[in-house]
PDB file of N, CA and C in Angstrom:
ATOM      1  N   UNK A   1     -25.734 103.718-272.497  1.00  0.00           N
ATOM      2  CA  UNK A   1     -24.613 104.581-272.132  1.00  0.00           C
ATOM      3  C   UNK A   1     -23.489 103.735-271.562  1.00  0.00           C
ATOM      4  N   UNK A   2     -22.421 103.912-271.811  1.00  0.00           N
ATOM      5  CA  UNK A   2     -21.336 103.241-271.347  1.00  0.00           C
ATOM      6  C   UNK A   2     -20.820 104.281-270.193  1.00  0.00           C
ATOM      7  N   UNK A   3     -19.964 103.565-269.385  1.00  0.00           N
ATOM      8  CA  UNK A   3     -19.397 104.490-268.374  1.00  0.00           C
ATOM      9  C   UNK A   3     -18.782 105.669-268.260  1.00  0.00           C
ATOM     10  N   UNK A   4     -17.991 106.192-269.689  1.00  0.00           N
ATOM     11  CA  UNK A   4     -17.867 107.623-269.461  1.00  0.00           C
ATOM     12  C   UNK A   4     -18.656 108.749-269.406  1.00  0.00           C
ATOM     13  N   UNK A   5     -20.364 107.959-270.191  1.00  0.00           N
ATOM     14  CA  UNK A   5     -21.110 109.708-270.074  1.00  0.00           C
ATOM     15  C   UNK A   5     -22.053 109.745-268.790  1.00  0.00           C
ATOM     16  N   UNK A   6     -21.958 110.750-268.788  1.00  0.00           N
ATOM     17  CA  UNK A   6     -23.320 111.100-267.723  1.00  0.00           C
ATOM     18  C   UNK A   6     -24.370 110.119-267.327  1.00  0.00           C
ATOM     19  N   UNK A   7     -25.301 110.207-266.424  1.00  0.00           N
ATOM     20  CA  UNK A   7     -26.158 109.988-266.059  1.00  0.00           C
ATOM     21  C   UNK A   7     -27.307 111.287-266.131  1.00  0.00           C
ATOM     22  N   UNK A   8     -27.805 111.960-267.184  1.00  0.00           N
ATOM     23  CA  UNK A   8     -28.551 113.375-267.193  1.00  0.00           C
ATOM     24  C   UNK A   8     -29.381 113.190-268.052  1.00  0.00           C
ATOM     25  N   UNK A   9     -30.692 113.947-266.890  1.00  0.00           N
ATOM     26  CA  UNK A   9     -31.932 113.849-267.805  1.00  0.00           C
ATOM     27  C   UNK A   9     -32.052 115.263-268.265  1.00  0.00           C
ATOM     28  N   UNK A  10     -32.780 116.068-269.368  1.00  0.00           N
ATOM     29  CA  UNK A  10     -33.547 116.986-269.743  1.00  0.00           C
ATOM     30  C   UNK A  10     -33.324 118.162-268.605  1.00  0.00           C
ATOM     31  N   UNK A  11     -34.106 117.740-267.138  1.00  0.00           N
ATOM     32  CA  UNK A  11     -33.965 118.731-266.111  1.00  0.00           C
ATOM     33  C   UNK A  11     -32.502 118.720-265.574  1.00  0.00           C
ATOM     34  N   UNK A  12     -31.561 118.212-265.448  1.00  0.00           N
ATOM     35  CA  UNK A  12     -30.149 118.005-265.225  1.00  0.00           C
ATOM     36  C   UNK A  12     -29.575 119.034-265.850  1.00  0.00           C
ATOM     37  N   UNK A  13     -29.872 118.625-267.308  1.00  0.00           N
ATOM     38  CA  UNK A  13     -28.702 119.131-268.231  1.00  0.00           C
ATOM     39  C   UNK A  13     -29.339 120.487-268.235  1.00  0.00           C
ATOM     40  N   UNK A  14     -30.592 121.078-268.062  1.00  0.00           N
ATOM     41  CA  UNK A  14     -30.731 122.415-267.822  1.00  0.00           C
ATOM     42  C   UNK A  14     -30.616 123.227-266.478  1.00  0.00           C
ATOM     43  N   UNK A  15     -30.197 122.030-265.543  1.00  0.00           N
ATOM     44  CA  UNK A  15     -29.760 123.215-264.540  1.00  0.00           C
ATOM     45  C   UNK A  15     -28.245 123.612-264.860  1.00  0.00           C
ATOM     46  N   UNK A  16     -27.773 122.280-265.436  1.00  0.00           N
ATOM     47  CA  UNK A  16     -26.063 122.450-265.213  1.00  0.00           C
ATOM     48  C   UNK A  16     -25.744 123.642-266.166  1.00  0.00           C
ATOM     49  N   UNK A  17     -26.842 124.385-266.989  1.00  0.00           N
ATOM     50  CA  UNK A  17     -26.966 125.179-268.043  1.00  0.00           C
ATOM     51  C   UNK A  17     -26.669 127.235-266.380  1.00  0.00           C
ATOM     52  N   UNK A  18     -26.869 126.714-265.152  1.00  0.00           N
ATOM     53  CA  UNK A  18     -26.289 127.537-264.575  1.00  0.00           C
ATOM     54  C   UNK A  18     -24.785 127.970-264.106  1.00  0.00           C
ATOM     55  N   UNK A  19     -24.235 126.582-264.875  1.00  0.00           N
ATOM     56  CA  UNK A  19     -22.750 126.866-264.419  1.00  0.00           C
ATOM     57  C   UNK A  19     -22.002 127.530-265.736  1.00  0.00           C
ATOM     58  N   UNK A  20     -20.710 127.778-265.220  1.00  0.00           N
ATOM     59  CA  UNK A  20     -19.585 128.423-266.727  1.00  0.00           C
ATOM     60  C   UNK A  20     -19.164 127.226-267.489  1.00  0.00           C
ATOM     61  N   UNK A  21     -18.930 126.334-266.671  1.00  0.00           N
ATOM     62  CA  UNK A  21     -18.363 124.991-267.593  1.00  0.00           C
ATOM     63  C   UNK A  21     -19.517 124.268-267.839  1.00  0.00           C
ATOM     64  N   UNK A  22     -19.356 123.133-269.268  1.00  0.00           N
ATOM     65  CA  UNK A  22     -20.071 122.016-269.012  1.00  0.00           C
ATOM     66  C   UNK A  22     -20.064 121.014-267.785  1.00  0.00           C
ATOM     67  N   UNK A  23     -20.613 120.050-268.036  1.00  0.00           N
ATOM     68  CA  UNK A  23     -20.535 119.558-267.215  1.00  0.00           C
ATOM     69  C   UNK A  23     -19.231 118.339-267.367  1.00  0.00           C
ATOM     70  N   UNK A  24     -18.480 117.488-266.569  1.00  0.00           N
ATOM     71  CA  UNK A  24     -17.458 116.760-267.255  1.00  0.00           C
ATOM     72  C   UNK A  24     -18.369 115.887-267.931  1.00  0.00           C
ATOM     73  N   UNK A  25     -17.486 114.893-268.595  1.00  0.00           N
ATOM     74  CA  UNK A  25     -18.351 113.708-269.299  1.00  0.00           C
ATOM     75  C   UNK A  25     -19.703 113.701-270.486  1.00  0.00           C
ATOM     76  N   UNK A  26     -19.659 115.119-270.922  1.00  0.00           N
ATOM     77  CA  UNK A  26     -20.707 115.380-272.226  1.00  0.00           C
ATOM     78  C   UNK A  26     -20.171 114.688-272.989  1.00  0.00           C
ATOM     79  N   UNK A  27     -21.194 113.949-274.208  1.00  0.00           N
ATOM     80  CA  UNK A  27     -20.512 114.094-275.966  1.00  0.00           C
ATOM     81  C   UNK A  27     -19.976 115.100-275.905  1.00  0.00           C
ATOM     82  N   UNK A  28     -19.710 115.176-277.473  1.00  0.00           N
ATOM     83  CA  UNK A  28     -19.369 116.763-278.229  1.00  0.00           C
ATOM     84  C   UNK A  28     -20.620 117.370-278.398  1.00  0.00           C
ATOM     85  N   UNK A  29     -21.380 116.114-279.161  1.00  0.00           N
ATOM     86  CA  UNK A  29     -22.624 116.974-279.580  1.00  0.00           C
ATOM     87  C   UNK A  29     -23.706 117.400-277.881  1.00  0.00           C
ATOM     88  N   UNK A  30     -23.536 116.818-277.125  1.00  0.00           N
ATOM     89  CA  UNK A  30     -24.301 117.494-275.923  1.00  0.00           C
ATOM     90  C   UNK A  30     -23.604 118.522-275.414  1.00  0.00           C
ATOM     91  N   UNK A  31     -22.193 118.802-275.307  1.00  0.00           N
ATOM     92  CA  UNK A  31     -21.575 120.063-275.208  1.00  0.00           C
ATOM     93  C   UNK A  31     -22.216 121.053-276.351  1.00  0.00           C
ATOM     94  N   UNK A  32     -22.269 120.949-277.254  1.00  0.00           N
ATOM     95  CA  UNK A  32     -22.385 121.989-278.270  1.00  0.00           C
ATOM     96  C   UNK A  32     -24.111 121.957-278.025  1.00  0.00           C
ATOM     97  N   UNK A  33     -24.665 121.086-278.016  1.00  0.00           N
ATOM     98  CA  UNK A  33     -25.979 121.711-277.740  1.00  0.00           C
ATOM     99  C   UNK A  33     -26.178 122.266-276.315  1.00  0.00           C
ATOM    100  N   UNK A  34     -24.968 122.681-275.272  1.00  0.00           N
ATOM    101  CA  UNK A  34     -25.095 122.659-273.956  1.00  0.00           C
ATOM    102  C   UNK A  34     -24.410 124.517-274.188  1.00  0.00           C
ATOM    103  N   UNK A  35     -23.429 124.522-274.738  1.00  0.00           N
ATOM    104  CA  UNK A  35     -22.705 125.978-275.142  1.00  0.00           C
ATOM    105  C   UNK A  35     -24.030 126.600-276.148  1.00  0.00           C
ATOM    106  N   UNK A  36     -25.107 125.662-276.879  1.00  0.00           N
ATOM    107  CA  UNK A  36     -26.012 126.920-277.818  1.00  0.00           C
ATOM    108  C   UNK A  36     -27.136 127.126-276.450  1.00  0.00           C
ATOM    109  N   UNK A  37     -27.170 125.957-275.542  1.00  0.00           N
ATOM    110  CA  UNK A  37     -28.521 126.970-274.608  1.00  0.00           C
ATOM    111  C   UNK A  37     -28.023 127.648-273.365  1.00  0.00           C
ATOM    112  N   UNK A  38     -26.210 127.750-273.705  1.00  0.00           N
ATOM    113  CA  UNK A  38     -25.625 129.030-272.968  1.00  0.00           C
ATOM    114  C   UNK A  38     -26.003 130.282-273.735  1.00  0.00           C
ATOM    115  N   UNK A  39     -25.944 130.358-275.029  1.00  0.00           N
ATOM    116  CA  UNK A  39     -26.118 131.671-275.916  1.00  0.00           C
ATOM    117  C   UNK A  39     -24.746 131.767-276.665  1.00  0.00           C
ATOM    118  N   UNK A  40     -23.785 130.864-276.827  1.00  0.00           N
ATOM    119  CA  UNK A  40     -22.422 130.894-277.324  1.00  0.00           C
ATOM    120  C   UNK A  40     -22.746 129.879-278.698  1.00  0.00           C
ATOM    121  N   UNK A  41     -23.186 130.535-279.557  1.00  0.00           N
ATOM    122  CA  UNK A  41     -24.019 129.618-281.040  1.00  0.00           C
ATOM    123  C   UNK A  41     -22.418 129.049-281.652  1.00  0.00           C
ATOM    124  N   UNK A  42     -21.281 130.054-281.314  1.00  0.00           N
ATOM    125  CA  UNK A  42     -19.719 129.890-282.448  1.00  0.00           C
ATOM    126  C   UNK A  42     -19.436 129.056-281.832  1.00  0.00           C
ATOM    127  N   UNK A  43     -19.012 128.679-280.529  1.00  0.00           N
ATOM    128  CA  UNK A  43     -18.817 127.908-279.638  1.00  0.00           C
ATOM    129  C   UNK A  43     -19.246 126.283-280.118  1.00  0.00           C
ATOM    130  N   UNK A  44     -20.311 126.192-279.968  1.00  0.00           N
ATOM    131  CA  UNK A  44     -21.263 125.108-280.221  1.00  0.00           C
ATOM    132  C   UNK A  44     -21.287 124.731-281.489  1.00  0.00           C
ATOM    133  N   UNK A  45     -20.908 125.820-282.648  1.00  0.00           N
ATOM    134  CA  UNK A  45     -20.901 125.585-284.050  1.00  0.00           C
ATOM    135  C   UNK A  45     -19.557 124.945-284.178  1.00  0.00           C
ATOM    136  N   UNK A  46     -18.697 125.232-283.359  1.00  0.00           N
ATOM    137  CA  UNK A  46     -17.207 124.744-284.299  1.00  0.00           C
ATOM    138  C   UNK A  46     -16.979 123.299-283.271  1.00  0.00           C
ATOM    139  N   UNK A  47     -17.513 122.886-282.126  1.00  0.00           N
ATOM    140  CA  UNK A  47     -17.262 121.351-281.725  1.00  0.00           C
ATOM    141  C   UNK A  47     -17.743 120.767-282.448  1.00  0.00           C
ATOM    142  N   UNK A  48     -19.016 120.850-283.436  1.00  0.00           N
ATOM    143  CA  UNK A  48     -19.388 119.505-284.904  1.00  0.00           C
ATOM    144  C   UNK A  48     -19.518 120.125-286.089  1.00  0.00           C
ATOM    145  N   UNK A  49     -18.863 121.427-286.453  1.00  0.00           N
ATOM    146  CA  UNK A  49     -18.154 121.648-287.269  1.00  0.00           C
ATOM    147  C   UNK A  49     -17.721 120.661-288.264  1.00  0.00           C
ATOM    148  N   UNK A  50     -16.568 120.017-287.979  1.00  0.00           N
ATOM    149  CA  UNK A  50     -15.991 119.153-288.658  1.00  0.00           C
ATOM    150  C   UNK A  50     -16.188 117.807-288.836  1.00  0.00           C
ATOM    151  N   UNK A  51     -17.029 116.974-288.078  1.00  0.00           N
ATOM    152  CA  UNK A  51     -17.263 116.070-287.581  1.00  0.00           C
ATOM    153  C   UNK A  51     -18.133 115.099-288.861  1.00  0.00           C
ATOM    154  N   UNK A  52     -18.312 113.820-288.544  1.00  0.00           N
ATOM    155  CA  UNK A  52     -18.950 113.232-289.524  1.00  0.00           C
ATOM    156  C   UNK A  52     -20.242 112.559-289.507  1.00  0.00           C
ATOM    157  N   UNK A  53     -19.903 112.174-288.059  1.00  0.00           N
ATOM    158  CA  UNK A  53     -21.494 111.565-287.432  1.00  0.00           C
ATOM    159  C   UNK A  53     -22.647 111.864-287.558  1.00  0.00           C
ATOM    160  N   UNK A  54     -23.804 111.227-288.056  1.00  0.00           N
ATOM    161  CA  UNK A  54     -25.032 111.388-288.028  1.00  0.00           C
ATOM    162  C   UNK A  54     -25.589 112.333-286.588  1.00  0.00           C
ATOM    163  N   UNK A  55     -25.377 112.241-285.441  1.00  0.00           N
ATOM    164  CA  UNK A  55     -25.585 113.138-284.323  1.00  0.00           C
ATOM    165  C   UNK A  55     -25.140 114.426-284.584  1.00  0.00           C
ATOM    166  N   UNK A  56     -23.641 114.415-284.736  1.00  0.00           N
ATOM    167  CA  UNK A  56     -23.323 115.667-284.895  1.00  0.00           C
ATOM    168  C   UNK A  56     -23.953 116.550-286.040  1.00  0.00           C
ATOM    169  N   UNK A  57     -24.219 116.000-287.633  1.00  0.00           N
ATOM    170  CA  UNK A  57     -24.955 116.462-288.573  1.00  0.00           C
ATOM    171  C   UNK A  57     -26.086 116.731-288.046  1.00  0.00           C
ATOM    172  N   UNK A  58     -26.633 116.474-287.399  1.00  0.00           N
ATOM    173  CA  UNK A  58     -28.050 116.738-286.567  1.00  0.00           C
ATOM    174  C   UNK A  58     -27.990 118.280-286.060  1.00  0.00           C
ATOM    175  N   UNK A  59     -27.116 117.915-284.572  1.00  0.00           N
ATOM    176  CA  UNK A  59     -26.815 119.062-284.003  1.00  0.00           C
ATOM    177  C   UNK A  59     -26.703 120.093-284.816  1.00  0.00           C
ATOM    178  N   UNK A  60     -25.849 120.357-286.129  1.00  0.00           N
ATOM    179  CA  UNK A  60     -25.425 121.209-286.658  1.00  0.00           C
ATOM    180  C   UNK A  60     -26.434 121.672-288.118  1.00  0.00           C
ATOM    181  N   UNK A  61     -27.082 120.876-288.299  1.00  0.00           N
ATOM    182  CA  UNK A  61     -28.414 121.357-288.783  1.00  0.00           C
ATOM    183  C   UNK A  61     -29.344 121.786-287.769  1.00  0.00           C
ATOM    184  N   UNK A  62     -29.695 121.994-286.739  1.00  0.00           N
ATOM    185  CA  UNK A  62     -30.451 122.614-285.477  1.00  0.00           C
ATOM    186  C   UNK A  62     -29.643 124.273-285.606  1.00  0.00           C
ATOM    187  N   UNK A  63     -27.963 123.746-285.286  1.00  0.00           N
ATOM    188  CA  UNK A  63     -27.492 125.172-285.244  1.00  0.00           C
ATOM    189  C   UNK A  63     -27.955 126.235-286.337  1.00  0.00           C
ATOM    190  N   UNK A  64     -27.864 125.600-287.945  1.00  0.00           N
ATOM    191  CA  UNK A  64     -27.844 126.793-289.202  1.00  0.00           C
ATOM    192  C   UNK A  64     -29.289 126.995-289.213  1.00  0.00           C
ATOM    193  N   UNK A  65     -30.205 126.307-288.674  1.00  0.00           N
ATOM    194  CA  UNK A  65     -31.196 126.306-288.743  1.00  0.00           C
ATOM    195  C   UNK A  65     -31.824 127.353-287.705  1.00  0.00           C
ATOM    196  N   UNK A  66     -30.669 127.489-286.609  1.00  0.00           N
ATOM    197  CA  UNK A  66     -30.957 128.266-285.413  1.00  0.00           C
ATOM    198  C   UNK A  66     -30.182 130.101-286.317  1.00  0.00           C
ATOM    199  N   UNK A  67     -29.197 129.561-286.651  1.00  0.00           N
ATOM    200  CA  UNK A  67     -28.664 130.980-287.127  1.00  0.00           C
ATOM    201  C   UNK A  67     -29.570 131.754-288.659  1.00  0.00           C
ATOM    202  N   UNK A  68     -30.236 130.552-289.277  1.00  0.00           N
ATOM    203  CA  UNK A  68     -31.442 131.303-290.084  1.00  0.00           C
ATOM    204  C   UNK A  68     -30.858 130.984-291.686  1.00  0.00           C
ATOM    205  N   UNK A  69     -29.727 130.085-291.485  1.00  0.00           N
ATOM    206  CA  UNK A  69     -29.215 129.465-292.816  1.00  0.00           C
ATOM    207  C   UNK A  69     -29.850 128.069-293.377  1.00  0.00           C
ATOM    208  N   UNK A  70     -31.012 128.412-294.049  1.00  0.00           N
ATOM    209  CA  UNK A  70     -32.143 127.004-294.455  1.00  0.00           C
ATOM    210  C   UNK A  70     -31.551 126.442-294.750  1.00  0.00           C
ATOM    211  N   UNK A  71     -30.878 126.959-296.116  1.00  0.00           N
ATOM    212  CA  UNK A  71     -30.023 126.246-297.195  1.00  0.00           C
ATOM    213  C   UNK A  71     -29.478 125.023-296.622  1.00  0.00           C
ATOM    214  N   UNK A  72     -28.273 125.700-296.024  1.00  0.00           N
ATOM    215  CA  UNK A  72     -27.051 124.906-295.306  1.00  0.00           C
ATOM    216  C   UNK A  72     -27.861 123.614-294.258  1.00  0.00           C
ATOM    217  N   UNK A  73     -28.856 124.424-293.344  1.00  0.00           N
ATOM    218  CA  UNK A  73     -29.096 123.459-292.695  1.00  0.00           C
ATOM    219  C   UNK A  73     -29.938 122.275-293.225  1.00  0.00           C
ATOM    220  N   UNK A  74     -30.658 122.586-294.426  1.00  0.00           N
ATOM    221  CA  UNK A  74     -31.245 121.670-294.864  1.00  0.00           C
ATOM    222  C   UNK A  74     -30.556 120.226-295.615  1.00  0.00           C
ATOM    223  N   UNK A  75     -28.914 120.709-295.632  1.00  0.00           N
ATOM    224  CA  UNK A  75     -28.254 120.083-296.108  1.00  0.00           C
ATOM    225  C   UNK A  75     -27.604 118.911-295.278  1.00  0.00           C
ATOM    226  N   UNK A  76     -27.405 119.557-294.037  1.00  0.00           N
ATOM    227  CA  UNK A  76     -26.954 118.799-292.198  1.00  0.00           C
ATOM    228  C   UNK A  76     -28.400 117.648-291.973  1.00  0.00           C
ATOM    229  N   UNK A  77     -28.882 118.844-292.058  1.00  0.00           N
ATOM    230  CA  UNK A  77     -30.467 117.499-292.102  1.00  0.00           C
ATOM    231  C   UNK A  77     -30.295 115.977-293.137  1.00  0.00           C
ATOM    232  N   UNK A  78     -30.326 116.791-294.071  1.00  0.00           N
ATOM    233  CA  UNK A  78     -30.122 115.402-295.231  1.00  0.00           C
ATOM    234  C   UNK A  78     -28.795 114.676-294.739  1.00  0.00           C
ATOM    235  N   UNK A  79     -27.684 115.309-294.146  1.00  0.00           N
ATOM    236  CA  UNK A  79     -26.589 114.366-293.615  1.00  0.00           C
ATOM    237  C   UNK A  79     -26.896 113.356-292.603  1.00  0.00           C
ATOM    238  N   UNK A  80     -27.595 114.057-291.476  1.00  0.00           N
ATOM    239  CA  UNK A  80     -28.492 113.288-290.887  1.00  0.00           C
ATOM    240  C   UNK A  80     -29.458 112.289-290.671  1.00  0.00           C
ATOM    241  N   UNK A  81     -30.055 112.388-291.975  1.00  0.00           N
ATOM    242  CA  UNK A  81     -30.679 111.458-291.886  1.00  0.00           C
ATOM    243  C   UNK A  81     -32.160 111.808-291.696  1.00  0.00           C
ATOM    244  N   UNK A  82     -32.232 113.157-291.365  1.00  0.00           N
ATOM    245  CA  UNK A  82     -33.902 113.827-290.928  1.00  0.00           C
ATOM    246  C   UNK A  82     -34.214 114.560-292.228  1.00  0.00           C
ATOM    247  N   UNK A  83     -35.129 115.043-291.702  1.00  0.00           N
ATOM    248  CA  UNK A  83     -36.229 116.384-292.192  1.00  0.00           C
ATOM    249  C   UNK A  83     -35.962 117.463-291.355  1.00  0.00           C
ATOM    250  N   UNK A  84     -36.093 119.108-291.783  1.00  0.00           N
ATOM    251  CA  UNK A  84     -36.146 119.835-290.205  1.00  0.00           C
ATOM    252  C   UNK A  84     -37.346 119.926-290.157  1.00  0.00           C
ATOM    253  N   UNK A  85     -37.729 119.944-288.921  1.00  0.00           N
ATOM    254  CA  UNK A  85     -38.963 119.899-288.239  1.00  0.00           C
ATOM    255  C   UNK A  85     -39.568 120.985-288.067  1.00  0.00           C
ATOM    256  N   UNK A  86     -41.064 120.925-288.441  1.00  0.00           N
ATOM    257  CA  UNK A  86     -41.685 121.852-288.280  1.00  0.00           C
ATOM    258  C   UNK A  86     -41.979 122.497-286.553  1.00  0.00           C
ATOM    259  N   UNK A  87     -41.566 122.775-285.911  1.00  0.00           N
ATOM    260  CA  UNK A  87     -41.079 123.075-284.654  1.00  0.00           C
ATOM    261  C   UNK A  87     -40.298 124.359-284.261  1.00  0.00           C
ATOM    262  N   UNK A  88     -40.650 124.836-283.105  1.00  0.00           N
ATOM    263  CA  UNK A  88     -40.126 125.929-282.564  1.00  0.00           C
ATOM    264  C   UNK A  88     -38.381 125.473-282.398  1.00  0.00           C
ATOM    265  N   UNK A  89     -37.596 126.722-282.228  1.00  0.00           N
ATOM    266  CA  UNK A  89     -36.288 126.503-282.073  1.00  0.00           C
ATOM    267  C   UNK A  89     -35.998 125.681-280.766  1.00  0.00           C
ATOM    268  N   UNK A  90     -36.831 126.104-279.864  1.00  0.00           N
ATOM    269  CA  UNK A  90     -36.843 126.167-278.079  1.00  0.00           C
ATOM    270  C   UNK A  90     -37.471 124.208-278.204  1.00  0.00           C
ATOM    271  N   UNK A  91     -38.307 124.080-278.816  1.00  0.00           N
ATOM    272  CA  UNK A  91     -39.040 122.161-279.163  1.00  0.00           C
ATOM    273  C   UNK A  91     -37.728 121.902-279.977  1.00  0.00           C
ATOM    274  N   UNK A  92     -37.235 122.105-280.970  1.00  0.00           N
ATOM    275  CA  UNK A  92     -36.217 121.078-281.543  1.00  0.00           C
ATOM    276  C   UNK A  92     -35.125 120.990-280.404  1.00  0.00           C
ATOM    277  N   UNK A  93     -34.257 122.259-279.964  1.00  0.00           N
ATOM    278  CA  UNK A  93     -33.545 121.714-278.888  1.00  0.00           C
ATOM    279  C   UNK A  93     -33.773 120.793-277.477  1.00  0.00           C
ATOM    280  N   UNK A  94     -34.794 121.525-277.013  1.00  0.00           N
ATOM    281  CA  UNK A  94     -35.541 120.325-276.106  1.00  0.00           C
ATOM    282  C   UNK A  94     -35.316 118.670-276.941  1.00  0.00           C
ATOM    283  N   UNK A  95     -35.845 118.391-277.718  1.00  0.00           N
ATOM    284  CA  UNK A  95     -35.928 116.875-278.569  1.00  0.00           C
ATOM    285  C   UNK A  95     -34.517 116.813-278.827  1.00  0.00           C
ATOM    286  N   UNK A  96     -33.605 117.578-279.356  1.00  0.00           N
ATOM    287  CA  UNK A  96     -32.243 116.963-279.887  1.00  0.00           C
ATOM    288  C   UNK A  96     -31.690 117.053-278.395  1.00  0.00           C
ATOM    289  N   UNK A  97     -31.645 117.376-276.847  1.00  0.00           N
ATOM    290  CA  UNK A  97     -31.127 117.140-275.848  1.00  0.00           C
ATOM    291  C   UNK A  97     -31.344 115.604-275.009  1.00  0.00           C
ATOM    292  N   UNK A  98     -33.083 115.928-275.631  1.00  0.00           N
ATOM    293  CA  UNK A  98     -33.453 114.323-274.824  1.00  0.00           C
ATOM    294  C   UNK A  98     -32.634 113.050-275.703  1.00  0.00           C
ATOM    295  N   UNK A  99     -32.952 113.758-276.772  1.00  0.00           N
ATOM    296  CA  UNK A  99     -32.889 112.294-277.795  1.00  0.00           C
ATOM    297  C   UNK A  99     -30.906 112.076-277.976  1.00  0.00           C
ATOM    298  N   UNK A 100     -30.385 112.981-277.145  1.00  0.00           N
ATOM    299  CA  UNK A 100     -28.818 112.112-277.166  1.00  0.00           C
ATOM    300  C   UNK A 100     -28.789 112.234-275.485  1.00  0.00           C
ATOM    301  N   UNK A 101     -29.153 112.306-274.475  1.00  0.00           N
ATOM    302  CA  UNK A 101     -29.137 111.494-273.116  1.00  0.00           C
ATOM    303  C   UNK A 101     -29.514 110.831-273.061  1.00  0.00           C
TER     304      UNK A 101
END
């Protein structure tokens, strides 16, 4: 980590999941996975939306995958670089939170 992001583990980033804002100093993609375990899925969908990064393709195969679009997400996956995982919605986000702090 370089000096602008956080210092947040797993239990961090789910308490800060009690406030209205993120927290300062997220990625995009930890904001958007921080706005989907607010319950704001559009929110979280349109910060890697557009984006090109292997992380963000991640994130955003979790999301279509969360909204029930295989297709699409199976496609974010392959951008990515993964497979989707045979895993609960509640285990992939857990793993895609740890695995970008």
């Amino acid at each position: 980590m370089d000096g602008s992001e956080l210092d947040m583990n797993i239990d961090t980033f789910n308490e800060s999941l009690k406030q209205n804002l993120p927290p300062i100093g997220l990625t995009v993609q930890q904001e958007a996975l921080w706005y989907d375990g607010k319950g704001d899925w559009e929110h979280a969908h349109d910060l890697v939306n557009d984006l090109d990064d292997r992380q963000s393709a991640h994130v955003h195969a979790y999301l279509h995958r969360k909204e029930g679009d295989l297709w699409n997400a199976d496609y974010w996956y392959r951008r990515a670089g993964r497979q989707r995982p045979d895993v609960t919605l509640e285990e992939e986000w857990t793993a895609l939170v740890n695995l970008l702090l």
